[in-house]
C-alpha atoms as a PDB file:
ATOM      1  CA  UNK A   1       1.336 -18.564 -19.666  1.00  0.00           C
ATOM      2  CA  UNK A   2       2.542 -15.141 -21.272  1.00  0.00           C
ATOM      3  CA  UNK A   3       1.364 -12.258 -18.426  1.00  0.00           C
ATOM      4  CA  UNK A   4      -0.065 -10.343 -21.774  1.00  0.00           C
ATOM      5  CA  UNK A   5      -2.244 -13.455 -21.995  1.00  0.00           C
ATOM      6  CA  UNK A   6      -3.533 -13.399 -18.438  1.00  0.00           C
ATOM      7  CA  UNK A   7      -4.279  -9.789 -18.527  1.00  0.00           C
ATOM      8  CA  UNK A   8      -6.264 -10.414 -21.556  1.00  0.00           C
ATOM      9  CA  UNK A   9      -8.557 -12.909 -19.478  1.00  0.00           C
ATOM     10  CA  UNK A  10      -8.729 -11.052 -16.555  1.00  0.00           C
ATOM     11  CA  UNK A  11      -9.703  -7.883 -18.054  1.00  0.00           C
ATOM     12  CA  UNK A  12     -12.832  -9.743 -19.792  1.00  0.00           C
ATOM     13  CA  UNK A  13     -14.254 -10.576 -16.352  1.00  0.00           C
ATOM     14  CA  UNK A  14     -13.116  -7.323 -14.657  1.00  0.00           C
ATOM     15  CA  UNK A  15     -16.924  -6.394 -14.317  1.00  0.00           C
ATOM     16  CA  UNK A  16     -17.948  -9.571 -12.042  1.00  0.00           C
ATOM     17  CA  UNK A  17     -15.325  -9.359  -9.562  1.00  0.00           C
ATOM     18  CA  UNK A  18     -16.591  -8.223  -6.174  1.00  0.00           C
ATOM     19  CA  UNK A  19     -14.344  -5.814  -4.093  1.00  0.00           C
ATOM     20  CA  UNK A  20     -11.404  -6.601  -2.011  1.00  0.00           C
ATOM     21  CA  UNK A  21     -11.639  -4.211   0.939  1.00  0.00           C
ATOM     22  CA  UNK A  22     -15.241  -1.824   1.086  1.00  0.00           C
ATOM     23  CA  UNK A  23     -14.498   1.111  -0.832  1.00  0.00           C
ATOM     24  CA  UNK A  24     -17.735   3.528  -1.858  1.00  0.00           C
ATOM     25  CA  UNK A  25     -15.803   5.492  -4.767  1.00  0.00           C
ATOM     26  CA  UNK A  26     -18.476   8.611  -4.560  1.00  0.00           C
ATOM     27  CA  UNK A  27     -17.509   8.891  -0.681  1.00  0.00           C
ATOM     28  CA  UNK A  28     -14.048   7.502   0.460  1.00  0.00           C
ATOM     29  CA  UNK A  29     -10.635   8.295  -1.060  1.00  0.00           C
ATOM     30  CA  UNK A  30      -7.360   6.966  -1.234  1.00  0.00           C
ATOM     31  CA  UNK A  31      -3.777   7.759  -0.556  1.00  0.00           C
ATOM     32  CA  UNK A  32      -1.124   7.025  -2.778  1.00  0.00           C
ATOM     33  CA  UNK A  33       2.178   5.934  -0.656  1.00  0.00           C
ATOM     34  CA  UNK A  34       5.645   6.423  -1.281  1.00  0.00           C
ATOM     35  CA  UNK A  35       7.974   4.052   0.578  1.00  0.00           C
ATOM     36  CA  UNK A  36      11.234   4.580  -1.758  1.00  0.00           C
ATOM     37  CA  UNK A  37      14.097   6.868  -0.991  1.00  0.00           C
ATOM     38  CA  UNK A  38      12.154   9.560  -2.399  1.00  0.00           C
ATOM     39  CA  UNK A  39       9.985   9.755   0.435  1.00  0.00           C
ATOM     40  CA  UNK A  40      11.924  11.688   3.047  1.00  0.00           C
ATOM     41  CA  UNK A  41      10.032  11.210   5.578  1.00  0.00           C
ATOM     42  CA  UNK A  42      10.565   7.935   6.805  1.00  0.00           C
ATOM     43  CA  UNK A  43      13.388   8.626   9.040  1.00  0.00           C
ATOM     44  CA  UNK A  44      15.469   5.630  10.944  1.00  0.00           C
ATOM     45  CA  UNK A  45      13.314   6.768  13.862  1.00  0.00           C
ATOM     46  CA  UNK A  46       9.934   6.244  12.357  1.00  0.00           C
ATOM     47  CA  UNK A  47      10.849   2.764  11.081  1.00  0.00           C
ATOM     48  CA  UNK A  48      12.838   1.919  13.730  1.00  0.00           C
ATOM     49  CA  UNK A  49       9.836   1.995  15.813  1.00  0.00           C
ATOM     50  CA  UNK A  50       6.595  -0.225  14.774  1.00  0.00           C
ATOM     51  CA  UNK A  51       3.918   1.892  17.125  1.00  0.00           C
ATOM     52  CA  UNK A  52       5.614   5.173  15.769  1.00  0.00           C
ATOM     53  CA  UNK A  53       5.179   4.019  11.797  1.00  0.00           C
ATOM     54  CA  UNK A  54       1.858   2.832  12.183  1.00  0.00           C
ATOM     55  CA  UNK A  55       1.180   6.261  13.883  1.00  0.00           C
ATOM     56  CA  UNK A  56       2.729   7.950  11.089  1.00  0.00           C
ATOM     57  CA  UNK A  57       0.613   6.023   8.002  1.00  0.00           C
ATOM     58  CA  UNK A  58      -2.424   6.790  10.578  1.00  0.00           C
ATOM     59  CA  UNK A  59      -2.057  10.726  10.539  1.00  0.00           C
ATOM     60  CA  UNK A  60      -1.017  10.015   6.794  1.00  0.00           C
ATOM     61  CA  UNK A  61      -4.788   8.753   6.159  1.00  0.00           C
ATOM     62  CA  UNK A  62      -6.123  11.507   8.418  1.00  0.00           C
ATOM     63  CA  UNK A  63      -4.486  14.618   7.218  1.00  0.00           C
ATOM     64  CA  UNK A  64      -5.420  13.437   3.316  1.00  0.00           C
ATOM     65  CA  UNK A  65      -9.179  12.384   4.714  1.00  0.00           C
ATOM     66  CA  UNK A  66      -8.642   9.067   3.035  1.00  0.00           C
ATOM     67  CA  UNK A  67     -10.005   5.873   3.900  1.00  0.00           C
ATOM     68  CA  UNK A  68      -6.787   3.782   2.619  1.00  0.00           C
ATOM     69  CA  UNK A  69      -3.427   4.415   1.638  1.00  0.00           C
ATOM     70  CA  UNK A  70      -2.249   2.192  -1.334  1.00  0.00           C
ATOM     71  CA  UNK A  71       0.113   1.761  -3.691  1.00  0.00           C
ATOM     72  CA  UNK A  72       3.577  -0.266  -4.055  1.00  0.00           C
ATOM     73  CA  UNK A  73       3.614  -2.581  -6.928  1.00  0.00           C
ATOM     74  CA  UNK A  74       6.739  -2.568  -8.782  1.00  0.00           C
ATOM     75  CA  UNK A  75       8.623  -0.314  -5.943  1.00  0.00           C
ATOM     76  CA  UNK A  76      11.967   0.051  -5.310  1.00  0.00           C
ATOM     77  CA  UNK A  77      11.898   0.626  -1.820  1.00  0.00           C
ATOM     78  CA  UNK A  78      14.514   1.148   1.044  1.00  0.00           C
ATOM     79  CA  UNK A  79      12.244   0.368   4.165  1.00  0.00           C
ATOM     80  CA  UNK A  80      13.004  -3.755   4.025  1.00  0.00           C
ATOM     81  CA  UNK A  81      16.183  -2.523   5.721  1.00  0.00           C
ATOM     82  CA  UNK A  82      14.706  -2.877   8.970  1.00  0.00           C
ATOM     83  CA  UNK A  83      14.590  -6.416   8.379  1.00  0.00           C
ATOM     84  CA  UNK A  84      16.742  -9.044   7.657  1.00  0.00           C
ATOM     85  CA  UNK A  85      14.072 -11.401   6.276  1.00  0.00           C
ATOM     86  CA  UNK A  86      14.918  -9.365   3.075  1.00  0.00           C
ATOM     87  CA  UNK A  87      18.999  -9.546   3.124  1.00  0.00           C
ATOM     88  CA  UNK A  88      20.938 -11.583   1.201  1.00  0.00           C
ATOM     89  CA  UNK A  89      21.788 -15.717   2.321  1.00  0.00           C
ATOM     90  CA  UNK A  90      25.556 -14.660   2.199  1.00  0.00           C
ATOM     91  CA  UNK A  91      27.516 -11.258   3.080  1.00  0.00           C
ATOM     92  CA  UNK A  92      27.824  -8.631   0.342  1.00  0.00           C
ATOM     93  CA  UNK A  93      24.997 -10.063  -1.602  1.00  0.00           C
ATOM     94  CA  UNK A  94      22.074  -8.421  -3.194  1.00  0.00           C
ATOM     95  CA  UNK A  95      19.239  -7.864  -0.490  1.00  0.00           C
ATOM     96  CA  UNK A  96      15.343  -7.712  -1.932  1.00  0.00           C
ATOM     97  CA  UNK A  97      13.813  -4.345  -1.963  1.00  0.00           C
ATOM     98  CA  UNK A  98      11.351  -4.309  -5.299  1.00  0.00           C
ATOM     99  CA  UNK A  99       7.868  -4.977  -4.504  1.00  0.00           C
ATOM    100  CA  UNK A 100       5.711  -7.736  -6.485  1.00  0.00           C
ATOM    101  CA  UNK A 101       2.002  -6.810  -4.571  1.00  0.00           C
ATOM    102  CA  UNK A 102       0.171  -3.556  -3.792  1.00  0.00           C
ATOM    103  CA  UNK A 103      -0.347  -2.701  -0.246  1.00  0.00           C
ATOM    104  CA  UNK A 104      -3.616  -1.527   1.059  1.00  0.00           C
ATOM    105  CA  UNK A 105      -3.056   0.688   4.546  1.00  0.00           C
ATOM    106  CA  UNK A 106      -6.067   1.318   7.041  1.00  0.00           C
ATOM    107  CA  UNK A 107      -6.876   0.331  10.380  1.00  0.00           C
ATOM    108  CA  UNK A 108      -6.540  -3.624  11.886  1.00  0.00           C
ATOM    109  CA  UNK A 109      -9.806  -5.591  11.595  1.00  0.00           C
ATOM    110  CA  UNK A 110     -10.468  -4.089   8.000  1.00  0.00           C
ATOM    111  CA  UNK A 111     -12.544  -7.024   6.372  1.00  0.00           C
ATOM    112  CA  UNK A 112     -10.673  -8.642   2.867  1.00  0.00           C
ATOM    113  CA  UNK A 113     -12.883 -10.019   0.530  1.00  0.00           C
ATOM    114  CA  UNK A 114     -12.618 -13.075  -1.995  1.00  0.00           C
ATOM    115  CA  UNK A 115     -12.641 -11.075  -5.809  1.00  0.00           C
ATOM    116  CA  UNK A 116     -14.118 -14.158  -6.866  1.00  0.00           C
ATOM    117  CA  UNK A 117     -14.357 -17.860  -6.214  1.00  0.00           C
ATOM    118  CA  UNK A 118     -11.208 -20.335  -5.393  1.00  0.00           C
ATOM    119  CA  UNK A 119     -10.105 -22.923  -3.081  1.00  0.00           C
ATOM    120  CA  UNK A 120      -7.480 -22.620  -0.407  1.00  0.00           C
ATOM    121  CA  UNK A 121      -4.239 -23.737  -1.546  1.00  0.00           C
ATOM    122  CA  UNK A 122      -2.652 -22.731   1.253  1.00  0.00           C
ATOM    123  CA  UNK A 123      -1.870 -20.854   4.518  1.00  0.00           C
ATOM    124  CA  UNK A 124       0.951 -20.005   6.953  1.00  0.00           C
ATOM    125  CA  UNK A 125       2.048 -18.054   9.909  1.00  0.00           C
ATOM    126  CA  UNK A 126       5.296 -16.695   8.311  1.00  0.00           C
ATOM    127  CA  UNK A 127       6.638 -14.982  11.710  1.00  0.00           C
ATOM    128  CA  UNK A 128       9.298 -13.342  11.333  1.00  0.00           C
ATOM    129  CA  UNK A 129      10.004  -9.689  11.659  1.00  0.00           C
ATOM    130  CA  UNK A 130       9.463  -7.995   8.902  1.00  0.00           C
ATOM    131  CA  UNK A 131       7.349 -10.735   6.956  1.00  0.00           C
ATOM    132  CA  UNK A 132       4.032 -11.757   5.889  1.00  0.00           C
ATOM    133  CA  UNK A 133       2.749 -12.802   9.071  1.00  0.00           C
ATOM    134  CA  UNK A 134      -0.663 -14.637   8.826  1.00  0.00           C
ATOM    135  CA  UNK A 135      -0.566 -15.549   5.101  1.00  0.00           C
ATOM    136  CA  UNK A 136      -3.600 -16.680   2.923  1.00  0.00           C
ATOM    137  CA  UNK A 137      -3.109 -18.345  -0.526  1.00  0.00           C
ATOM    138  CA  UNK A 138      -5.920 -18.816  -3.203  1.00  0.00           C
ATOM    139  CA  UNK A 139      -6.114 -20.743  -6.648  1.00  0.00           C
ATOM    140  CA  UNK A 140      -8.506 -19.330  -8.682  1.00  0.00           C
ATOM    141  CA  UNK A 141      -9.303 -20.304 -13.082  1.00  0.00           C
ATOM    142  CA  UNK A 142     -10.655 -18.279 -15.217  1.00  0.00           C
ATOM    143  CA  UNK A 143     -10.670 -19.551 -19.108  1.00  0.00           C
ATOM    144  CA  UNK A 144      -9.208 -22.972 -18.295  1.00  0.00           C
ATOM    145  CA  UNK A 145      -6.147 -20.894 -16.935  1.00  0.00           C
ATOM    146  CA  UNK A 146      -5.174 -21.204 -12.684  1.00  0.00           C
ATOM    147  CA  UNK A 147      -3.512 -18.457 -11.052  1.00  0.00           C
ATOM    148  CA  UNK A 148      -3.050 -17.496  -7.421  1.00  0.00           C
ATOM    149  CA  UNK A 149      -3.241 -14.903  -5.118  1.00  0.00           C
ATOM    150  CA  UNK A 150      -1.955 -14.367  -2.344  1.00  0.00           C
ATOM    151  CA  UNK A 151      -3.319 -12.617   1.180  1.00  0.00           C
ATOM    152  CA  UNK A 152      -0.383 -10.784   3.724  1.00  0.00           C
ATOM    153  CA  UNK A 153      -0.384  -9.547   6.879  1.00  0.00           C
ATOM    154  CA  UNK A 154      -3.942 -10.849   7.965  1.00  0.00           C
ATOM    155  CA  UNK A 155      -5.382 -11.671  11.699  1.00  0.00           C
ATOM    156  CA  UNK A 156      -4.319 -14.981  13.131  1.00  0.00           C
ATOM    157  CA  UNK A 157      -7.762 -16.047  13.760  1.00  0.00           C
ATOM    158  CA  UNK A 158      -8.579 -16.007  10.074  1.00  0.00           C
ATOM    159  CA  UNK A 159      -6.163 -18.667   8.606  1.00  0.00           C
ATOM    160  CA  UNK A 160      -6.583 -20.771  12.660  1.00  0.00           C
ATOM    161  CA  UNK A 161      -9.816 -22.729  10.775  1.00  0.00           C
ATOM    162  CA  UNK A 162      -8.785 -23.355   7.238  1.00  0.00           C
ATOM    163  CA  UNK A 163      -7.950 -26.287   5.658  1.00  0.00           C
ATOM    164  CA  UNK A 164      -6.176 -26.494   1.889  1.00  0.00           C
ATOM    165  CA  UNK A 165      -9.001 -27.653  -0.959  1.00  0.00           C
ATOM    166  CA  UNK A 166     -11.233 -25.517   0.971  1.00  0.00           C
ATOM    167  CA  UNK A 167     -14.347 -23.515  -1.346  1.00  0.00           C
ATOM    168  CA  UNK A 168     -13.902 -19.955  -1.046  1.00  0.00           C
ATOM    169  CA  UNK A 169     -17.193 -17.895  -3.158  1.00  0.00           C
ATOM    170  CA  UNK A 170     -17.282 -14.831  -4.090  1.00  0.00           C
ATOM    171  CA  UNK A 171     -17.635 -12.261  -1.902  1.00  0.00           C
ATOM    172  CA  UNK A 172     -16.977 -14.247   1.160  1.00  0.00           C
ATOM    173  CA  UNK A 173     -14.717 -12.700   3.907  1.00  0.00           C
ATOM    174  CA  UNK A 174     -11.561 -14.355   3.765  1.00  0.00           C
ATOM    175  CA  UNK A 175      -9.528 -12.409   6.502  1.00  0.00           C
ATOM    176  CA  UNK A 176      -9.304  -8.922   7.969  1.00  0.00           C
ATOM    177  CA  UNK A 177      -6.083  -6.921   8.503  1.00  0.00           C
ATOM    178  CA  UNK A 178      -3.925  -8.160  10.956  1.00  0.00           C
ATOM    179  CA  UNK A 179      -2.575  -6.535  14.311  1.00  0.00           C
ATOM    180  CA  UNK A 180       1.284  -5.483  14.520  1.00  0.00           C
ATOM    181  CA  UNK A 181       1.717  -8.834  16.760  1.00  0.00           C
ATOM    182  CA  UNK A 182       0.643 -11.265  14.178  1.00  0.00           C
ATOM    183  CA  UNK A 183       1.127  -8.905  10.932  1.00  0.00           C
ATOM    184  CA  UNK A 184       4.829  -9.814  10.680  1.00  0.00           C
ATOM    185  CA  UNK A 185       4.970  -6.249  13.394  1.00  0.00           C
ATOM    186  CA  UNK A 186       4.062  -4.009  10.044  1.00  0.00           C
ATOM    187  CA  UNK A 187       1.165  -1.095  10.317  1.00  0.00           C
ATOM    188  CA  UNK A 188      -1.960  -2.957   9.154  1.00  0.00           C
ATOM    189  CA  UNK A 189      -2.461  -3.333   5.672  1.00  0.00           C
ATOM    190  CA  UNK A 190      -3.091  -6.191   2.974  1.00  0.00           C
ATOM    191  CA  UNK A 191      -0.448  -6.912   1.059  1.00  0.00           C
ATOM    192  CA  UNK A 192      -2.147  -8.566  -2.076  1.00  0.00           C
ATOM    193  CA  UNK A 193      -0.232 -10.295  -5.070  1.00  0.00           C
ATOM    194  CA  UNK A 194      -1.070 -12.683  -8.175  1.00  0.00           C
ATOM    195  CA  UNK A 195       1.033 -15.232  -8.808  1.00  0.00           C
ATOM    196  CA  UNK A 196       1.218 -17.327 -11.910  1.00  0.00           C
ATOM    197  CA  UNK A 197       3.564 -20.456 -10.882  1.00  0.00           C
ATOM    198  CA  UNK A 198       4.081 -21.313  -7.437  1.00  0.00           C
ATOM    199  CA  UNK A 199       7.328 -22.781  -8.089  1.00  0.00           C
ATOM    200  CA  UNK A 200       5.369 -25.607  -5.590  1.00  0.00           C
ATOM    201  CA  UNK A 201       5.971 -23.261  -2.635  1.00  0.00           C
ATOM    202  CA  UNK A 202       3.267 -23.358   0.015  1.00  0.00           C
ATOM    203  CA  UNK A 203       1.806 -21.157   2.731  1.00  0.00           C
ATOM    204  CA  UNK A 204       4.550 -18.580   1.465  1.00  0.00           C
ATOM    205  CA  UNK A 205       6.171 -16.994  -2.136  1.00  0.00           C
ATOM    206  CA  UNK A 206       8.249 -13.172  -2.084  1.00  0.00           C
ATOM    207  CA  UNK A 207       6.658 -10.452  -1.765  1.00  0.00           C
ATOM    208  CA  UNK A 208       9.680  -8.704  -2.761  1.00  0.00           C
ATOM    209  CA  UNK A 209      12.412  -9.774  -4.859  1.00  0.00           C
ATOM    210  CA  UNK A 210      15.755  -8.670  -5.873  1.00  0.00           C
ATOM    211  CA  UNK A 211      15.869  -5.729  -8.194  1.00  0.00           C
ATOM    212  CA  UNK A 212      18.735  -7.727 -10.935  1.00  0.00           C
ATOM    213  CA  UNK A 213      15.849 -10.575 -10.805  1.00  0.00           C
ATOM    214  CA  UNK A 214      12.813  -8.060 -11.273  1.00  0.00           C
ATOM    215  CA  UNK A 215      12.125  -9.387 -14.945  1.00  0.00           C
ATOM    216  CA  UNK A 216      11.361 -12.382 -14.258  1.00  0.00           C
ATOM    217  CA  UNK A 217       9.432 -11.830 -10.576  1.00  0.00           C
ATOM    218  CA  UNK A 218       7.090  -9.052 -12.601  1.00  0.00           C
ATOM    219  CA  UNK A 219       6.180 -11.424 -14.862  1.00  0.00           C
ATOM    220  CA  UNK A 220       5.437 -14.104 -12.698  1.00  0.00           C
ATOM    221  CA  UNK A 221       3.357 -11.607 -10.562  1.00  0.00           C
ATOM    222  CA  UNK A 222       1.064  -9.250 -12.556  1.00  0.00           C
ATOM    223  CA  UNK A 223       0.284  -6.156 -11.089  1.00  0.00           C
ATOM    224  CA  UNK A 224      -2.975  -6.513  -8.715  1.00  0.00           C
ATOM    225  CA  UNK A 225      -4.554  -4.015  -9.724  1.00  0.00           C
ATOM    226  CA  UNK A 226      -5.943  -6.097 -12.818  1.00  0.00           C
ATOM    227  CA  UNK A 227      -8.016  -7.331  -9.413  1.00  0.00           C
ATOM    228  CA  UNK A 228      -8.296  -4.649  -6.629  1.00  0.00           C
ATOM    229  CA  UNK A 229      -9.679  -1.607  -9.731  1.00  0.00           C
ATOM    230  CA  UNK A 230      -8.985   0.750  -6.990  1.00  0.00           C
ATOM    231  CA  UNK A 231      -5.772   2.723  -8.961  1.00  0.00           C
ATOM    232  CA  UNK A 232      -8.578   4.395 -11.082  1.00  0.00           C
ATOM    233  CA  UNK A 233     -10.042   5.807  -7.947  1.00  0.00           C
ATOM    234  CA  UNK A 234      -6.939   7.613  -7.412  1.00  0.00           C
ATOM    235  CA  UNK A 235      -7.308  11.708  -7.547  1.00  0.00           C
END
């Protein structure tokens, strides 16, 4: 399936999808975040620190008086230093550091919501430092054509009950934004991605890839935005 060809079909039922995270667009506003080099901020001391980031993305949303902070789909960004998740298997090669989902920053417990109905294909505690965390994957169809999406950094409690082929309907809370201890020790935030192909991988698929393979991961994850509608809301 051509991504031009899944945009198509996801634009035409744009208007029936139900929100991801509560957002009143007359009232609430959002944050557009910068976690590339660019953003000179984000000292060694800031990320070095879990309590002290999450502080910083906290008076981030408060100084801007915005509800979330979002952004990072196609990003090039230096912060997966901190982890080694994202390094190369062998020395000297390329680590990952471009982004395939957007990120949606605000406070742990945040409800997430289903955009629109699925089953659970799958769902894993990916904890490591630095990743996922508690992980929820969907399969959705729209036209005769599946796709999936994938759920990061939620609370543990939400995937503790769920079993794959499970209904999920539309509008039906499907997690909430995870603590630093279960949240793969990020500030709390959804990380949400499409995914055409699985490549058969469950309970997990990169979140970020490497930049010399970002042709092929971008096309294999549209951006999410086709889903969330939130960029629009961006002043």
């Amino acid at each position: 399936m051509q991504p031009t060809s899944f945009e198509n079909i996801i634009r035409k039922y744009q208007f029936s999808f139900h929100r991801v995270v509560d957002f009143v667009p007359e009232t609430d506003r959002l944050l557009p975040m910068d976690f590339t080099q660019q953003n000179r901020e984000l000292t060694p001391e800031i990320l070095g620190n879990e309590q002290v980031f999450s502080e910083y993305i906290r008076q981030k949303l408060r100084s801007a008086n915005s509800r979330y902070g979002i952004g990072g789909y196609a990003e090039h960004r230096t912060i997966y230093s901190i982890s080694s998740v994202f390094d190369g298997q062998k020395a000297g090669e390329e680590p990952r550091r471009l982004h395939l989902g957007v990120d949606i920053w605000g406070p742990a417990g945040t409800p997430v919501y289903a955009f629109m109905g699925g089953m659970v294909h799958s769902f894993a505690f990916n904890d490591q430092f630095g990743d996922y965390g508690a992980t929820l994957i969907l399969l959705h169809q729209l036209d005769g054509l599946p796709f999936y999406t994938l759920y990061g950094h939620l609370s543990l409690r939400d995937i503790q009950s769920l079993s794959s082929g499970q209904y999920v309907s539309l509008g039906e809370t499907i997690g909430h934004f995870g603590e630093l201890h279960e949240n793969g020790h990020w500030p709390p935030h959804l990380h949400c991605q499409i995914i055409l192909d699985m490549e058969l991988k469950e309970g997990d698929y990169p979140g970020v890839c490497k930049y010399s393979e970002r042709e092929k991961y971008l096309a294999n994850c549209p951006d999410p935005d086709l889903i969330l509608q939130l960029n629009r809301y961006i002043k």
